[in-house]
C-alpha atoms as a PDB file:
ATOM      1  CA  UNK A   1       4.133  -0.429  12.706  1.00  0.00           C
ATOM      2  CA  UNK A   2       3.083   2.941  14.100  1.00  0.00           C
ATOM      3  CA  UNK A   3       0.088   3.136  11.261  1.00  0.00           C
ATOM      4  CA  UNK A   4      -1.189  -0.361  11.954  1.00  0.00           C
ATOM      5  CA  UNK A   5      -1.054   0.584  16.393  1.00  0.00           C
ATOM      6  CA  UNK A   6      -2.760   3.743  15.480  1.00  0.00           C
ATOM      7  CA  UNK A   7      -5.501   2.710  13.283  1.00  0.00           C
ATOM      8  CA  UNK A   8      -6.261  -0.348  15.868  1.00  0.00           C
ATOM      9  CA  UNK A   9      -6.829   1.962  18.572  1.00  0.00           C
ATOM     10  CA  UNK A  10      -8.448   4.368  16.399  1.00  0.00           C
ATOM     11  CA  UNK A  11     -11.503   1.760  15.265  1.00  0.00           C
ATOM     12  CA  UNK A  12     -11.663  -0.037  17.895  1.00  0.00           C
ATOM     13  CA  UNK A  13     -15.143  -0.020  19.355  1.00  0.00           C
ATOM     14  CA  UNK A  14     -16.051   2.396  21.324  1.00  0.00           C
ATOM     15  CA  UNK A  15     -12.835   3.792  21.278  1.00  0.00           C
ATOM     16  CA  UNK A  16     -12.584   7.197  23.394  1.00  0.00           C
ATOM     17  CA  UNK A  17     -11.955  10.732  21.805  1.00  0.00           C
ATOM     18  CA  UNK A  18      -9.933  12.329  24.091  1.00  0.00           C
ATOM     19  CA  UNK A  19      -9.027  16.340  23.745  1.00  0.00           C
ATOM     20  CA  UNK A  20      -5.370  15.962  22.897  1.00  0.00           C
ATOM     21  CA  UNK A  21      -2.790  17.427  24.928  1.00  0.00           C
ATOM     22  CA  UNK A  22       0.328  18.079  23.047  1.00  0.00           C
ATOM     23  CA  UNK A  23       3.557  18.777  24.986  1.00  0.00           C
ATOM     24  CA  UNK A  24       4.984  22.714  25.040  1.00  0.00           C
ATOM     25  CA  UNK A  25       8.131  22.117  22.322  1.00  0.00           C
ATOM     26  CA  UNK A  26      10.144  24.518  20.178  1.00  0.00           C
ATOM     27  CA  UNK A  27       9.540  24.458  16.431  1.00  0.00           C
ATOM     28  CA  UNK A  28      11.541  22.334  13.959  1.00  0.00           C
ATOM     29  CA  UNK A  29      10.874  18.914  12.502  1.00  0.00           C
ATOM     30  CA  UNK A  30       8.839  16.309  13.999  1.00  0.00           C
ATOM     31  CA  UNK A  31      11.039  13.606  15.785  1.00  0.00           C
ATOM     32  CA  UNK A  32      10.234   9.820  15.473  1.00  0.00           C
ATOM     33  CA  UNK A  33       9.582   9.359  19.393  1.00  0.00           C
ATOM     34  CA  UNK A  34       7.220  11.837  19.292  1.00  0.00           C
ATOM     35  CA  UNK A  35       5.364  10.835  16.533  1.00  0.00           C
ATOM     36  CA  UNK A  36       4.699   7.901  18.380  1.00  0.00           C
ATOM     37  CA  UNK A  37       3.323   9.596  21.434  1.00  0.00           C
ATOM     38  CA  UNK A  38       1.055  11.532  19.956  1.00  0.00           C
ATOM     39  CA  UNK A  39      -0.323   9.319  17.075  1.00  0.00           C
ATOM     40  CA  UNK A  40      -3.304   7.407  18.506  1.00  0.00           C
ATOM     41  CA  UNK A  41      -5.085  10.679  19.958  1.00  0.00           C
ATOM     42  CA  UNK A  42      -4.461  12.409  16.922  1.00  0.00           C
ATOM     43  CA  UNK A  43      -6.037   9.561  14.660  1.00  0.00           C
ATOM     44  CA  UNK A  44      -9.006   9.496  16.932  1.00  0.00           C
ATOM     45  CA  UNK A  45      -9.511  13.137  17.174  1.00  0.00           C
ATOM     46  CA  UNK A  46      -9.499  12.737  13.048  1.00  0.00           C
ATOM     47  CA  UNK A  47     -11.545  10.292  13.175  1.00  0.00           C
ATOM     48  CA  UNK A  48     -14.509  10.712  15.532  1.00  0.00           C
ATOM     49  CA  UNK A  49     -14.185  14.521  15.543  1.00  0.00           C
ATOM     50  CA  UNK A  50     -16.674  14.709  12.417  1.00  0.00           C
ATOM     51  CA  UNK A  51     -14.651  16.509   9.717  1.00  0.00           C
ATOM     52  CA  UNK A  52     -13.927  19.184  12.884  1.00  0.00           C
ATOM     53  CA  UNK A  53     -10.392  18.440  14.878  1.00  0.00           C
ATOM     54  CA  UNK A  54     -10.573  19.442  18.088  1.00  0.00           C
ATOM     55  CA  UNK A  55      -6.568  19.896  18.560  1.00  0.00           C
ATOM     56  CA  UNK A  56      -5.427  23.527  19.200  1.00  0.00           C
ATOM     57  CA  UNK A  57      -3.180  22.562  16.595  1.00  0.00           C
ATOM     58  CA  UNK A  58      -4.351  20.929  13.203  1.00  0.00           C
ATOM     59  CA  UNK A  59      -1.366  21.384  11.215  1.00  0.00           C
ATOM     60  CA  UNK A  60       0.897  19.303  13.539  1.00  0.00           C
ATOM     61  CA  UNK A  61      -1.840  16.658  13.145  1.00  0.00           C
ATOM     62  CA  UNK A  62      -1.825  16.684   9.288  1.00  0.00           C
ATOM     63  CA  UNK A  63       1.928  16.204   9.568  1.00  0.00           C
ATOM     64  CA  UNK A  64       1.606  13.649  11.672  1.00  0.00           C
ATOM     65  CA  UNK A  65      -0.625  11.550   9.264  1.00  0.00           C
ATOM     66  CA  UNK A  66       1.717  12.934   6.288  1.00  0.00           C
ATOM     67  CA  UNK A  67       4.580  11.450   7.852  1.00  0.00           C
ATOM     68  CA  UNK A  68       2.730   7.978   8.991  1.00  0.00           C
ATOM     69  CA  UNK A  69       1.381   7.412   5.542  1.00  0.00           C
ATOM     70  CA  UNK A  70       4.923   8.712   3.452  1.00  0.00           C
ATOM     71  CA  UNK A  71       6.338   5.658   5.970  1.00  0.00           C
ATOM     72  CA  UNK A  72       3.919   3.316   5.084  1.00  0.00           C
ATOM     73  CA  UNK A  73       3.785   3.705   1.386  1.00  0.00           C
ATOM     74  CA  UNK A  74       7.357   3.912   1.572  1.00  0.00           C
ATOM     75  CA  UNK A  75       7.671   0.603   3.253  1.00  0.00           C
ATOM     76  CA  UNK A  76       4.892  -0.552   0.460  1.00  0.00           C
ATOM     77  CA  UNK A  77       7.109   0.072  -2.580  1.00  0.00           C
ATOM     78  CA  UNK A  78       9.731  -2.830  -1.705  1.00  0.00           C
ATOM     79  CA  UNK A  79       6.583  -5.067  -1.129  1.00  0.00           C
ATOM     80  CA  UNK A  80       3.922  -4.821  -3.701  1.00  0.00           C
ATOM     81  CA  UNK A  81       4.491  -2.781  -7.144  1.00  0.00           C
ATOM     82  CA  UNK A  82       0.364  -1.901  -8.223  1.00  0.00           C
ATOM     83  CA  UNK A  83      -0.490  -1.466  -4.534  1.00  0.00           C
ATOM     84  CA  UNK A  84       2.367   0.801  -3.696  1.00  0.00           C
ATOM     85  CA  UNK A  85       1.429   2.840  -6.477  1.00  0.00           C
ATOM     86  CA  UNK A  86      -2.452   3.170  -6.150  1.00  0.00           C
ATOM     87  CA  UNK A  87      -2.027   3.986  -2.491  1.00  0.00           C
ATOM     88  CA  UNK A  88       0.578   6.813  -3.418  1.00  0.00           C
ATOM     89  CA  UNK A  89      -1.854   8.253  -6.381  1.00  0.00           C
ATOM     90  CA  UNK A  90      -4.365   8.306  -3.795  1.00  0.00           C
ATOM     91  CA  UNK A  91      -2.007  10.336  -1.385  1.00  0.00           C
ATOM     92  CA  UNK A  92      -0.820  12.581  -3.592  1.00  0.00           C
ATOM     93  CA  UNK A  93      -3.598  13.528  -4.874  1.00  0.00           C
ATOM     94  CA  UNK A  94      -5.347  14.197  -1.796  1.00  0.00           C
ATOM     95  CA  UNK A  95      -2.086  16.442  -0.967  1.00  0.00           C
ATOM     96  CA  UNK A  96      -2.646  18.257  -4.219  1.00  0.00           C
ATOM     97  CA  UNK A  97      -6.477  19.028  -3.355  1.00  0.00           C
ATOM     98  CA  UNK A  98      -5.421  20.440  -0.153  1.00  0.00           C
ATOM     99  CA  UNK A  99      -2.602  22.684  -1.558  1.00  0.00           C
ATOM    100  CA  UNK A 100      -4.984  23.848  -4.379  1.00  0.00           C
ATOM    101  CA  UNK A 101      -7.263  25.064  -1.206  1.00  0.00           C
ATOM    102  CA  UNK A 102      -9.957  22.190  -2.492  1.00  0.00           C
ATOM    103  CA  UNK A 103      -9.627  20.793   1.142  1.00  0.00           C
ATOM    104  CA  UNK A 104      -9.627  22.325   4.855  1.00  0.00           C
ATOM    105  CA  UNK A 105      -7.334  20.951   6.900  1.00  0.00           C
ATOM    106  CA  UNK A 106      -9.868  19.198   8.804  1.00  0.00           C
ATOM    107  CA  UNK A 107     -11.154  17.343   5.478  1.00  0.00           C
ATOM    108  CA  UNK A 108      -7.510  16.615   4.944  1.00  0.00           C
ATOM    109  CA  UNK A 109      -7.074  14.983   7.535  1.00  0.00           C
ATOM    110  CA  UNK A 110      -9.915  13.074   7.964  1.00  0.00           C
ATOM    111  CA  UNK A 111      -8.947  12.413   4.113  1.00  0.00           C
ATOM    112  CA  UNK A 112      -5.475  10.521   5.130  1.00  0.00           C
ATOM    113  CA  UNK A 113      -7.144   9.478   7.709  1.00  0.00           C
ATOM    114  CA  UNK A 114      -9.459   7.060   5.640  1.00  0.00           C
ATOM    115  CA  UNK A 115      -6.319   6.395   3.315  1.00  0.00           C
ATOM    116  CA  UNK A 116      -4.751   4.991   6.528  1.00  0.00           C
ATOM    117  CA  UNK A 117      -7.261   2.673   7.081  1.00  0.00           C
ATOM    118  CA  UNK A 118      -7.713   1.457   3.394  1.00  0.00           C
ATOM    119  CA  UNK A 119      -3.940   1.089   3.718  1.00  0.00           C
ATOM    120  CA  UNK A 120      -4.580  -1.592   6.795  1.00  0.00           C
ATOM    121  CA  UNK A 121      -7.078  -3.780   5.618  1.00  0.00           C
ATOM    122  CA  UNK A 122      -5.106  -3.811   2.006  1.00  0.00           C
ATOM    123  CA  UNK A 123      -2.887  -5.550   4.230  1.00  0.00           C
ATOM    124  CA  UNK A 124      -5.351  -8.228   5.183  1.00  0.00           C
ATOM    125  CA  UNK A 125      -6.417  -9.133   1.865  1.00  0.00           C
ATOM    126  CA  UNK A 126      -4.390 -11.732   1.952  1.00  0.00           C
ATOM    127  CA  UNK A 127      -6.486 -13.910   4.394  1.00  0.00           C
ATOM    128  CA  UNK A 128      -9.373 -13.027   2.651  1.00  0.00           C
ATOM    129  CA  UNK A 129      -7.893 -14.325  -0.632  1.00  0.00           C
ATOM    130  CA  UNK A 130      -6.030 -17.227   0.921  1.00  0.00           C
ATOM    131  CA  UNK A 131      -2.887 -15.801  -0.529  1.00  0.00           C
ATOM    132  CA  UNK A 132       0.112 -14.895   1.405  1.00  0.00           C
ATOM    133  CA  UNK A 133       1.876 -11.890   0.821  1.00  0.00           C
ATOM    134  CA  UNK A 134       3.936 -12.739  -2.212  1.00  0.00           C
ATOM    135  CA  UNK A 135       1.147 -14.037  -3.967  1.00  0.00           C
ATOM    136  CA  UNK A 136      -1.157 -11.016  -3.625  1.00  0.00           C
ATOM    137  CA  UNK A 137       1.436  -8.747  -5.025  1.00  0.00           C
ATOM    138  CA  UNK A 138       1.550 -11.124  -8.174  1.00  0.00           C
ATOM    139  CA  UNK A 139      -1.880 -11.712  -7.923  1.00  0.00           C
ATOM    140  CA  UNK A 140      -3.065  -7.881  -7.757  1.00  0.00           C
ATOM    141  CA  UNK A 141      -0.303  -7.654 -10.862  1.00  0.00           C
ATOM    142  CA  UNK A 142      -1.984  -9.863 -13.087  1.00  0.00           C
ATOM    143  CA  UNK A 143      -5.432  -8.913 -12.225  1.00  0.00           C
ATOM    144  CA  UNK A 144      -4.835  -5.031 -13.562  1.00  0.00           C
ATOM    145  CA  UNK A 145      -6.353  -6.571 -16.965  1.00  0.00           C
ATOM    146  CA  UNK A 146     -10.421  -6.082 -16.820  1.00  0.00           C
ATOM    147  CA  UNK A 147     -10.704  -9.151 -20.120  1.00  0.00           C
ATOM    148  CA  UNK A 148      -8.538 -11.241 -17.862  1.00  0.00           C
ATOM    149  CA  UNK A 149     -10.917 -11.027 -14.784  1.00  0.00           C
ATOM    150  CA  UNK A 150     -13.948 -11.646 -16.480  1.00  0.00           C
ATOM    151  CA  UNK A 151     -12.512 -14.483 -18.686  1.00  0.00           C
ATOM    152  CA  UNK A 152     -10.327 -16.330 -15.823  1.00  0.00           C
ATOM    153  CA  UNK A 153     -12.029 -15.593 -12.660  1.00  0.00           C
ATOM    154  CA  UNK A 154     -10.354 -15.430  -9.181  1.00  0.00           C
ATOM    155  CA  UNK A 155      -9.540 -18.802  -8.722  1.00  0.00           C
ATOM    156  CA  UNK A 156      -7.726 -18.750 -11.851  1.00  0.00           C
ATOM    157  CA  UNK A 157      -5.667 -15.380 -11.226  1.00  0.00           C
ATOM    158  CA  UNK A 158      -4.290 -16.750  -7.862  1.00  0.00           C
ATOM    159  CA  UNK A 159      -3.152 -20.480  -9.310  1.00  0.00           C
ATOM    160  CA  UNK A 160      -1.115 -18.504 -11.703  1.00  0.00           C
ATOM    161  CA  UNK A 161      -0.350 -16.028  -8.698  1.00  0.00           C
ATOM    162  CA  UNK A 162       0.943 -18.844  -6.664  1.00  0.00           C
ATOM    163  CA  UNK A 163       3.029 -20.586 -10.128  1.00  0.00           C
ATOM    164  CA  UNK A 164       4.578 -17.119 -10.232  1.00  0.00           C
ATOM    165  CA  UNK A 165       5.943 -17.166  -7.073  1.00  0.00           C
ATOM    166  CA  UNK A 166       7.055 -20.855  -7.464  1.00  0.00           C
ATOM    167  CA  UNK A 167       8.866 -19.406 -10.662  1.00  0.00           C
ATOM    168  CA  UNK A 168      10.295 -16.505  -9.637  1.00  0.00           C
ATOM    169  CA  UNK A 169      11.791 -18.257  -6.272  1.00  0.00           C
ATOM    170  CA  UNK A 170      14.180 -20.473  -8.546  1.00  0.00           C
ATOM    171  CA  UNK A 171      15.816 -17.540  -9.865  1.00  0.00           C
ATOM    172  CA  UNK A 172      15.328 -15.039  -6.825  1.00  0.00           C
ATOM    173  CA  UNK A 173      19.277 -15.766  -5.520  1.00  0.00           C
ATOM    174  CA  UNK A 174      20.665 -14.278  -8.977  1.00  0.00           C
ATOM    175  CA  UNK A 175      21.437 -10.682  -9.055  1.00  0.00           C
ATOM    176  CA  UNK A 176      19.040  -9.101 -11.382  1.00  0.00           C
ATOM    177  CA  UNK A 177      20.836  -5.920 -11.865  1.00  0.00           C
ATOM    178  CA  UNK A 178      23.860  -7.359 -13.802  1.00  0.00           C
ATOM    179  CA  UNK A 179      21.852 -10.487 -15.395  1.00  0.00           C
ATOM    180  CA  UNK A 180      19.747  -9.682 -17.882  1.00  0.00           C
ATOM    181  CA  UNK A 181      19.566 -13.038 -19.349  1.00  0.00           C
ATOM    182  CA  UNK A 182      17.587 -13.521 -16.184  1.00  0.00           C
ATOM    183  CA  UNK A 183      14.836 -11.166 -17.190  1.00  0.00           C
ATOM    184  CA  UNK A 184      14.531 -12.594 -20.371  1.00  0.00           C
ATOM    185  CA  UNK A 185      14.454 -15.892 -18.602  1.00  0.00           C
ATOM    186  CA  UNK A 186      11.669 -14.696 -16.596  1.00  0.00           C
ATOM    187  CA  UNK A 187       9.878 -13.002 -19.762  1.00  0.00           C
ATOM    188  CA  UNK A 188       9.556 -15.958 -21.168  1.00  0.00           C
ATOM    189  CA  UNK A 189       8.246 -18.107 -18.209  1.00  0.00           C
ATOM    190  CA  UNK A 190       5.710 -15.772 -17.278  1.00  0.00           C
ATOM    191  CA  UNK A 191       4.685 -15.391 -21.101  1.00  0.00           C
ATOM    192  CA  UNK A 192       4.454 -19.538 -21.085  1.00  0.00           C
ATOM    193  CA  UNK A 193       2.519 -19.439 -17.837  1.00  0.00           C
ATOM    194  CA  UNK A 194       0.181 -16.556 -19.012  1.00  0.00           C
ATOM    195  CA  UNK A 195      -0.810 -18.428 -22.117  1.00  0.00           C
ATOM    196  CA  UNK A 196      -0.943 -21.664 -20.335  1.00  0.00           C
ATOM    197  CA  UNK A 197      -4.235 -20.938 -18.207  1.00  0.00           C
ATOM    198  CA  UNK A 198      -5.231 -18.778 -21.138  1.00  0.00           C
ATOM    199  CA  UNK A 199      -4.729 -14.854 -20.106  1.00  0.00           C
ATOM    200  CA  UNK A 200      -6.087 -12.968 -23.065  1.00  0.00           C
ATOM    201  CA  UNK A 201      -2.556 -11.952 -25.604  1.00  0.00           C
ATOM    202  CA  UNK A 202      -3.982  -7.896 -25.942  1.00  0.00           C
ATOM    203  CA  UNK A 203      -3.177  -7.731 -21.732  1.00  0.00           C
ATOM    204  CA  UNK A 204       0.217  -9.915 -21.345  1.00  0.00           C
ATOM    205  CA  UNK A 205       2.389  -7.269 -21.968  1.00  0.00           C
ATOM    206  CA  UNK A 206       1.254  -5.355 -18.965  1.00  0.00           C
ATOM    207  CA  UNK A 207       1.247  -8.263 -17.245  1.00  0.00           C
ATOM    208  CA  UNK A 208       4.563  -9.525 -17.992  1.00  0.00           C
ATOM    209  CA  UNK A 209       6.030  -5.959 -17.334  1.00  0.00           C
ATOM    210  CA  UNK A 210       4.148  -5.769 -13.613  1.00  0.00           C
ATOM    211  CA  UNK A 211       5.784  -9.202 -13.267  1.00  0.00           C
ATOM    212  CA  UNK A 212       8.709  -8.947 -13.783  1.00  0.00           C
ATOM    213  CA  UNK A 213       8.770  -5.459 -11.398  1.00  0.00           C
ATOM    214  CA  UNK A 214       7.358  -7.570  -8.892  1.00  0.00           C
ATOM    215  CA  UNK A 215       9.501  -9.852  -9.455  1.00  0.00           C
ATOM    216  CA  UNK A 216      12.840  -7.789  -8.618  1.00  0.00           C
ATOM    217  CA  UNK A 217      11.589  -6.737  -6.030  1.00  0.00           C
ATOM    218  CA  UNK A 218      10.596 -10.170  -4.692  1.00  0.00           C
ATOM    219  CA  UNK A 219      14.200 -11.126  -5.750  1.00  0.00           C
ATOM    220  CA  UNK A 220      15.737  -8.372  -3.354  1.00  0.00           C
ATOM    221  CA  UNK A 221      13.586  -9.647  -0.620  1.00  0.00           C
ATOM    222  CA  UNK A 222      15.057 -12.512  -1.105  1.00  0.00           C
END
């Protein structure tokens, strides 16, 4: 919640950059309620300050984004399995540039910055798509196959996103970590499915596996 309040006030138009004023504290972690009082100025100064934060203190901005976007991602994993993972490649990576010296800390954080707002409008793609959530985690699991996209199309990919949600709701109330006949259950609906509208045979394994991850976690959602 404190990403998505941050990033609307940091692109909104003609949003102000304000010089930020951070309140005289002793050392130590950074607490939650301050986090919040300090995280739209510091997402503006990173982003309309130009590669160049204006803060008398950078690093306490750079942990502030850290911490947002370890929350977010965080939060991402129990939602969508391929999303939660390309967003936390992307993170780490930019982490590991910085540490190797690759970055400043101003390019840093106007790095995570950027990262922050991919991360909100990934969570929109679901009204672009006409999806809701469920689907576009099944749907962005299916799509990982290149053959599958060309040869299906989009309006293909979410009919059998929307069937795999339909599928894995009748079995979502079982407890998947001591049923295993319910994976293989699942296995071999989603293999039926998959070869029902056609998905090319060399990328169902992926898909099935991505599935059925998705699934579980759809399952504990449940």
């Amino acid at each position: 919640m404190a990403v998505q309040l941050a990033l609307a006030w940091a692109t909104a138009p003609g949003a102000p950059s304000p010089e930020p004023r951070f309140p005289r504290a002793p050392g130590g972690p950074l607490r939650r309620s301050r986090l919040r009082r300090w995280v739209r100025t510091d997402l503006v100064v990173g982003h309309y300050g130009h590669l160049a934060p204006r803060s008398e203190r950078p690093n306490l901005q750079l942990a502030l984004l850290r911490r947002l976007l370890e929350d977010r991602i965080r939060s991402l994993r129990r939602e969508n399995v391929v999303e939660s993972r390309r967003f936390s490649e992307l993170f780490e990576e930019a982490i590991r540039r910085y540490q190797n010296r690759a970055l400043t800390t101003a390019e840093i954080i106007a790095e995570l910055v950027r990262l922050a707002k991919d991360l909100r409008d990934a969570a929109h793609r679901g009204e672009e798509l006409g999806l809701r959530p469920a689907e576009v985690a099944f749907y962005d699991a299916i799509r990982q196959n290149e053959a599958a996209v060309l040869e299906l199309g989009d309006e293909t990919l979410k009919a059998i996103a929307q069937k795999l949600v339909a599928a894995v709701r009748e079995v979502a109330t079982i407890d998947w970590d001591v049923k295993e006949t319910v994976r293989a259950t699942m296995r071999a609906k989603v293999r039926r499915l998959l070869t029902q509208y056609g998905y090319p045979p060399d990328g169902q394994e992926q898909a099935v596996r991505l599935v059925i991850e998705q699934a579980e976690l759809f399952a504990k959602a449940a």
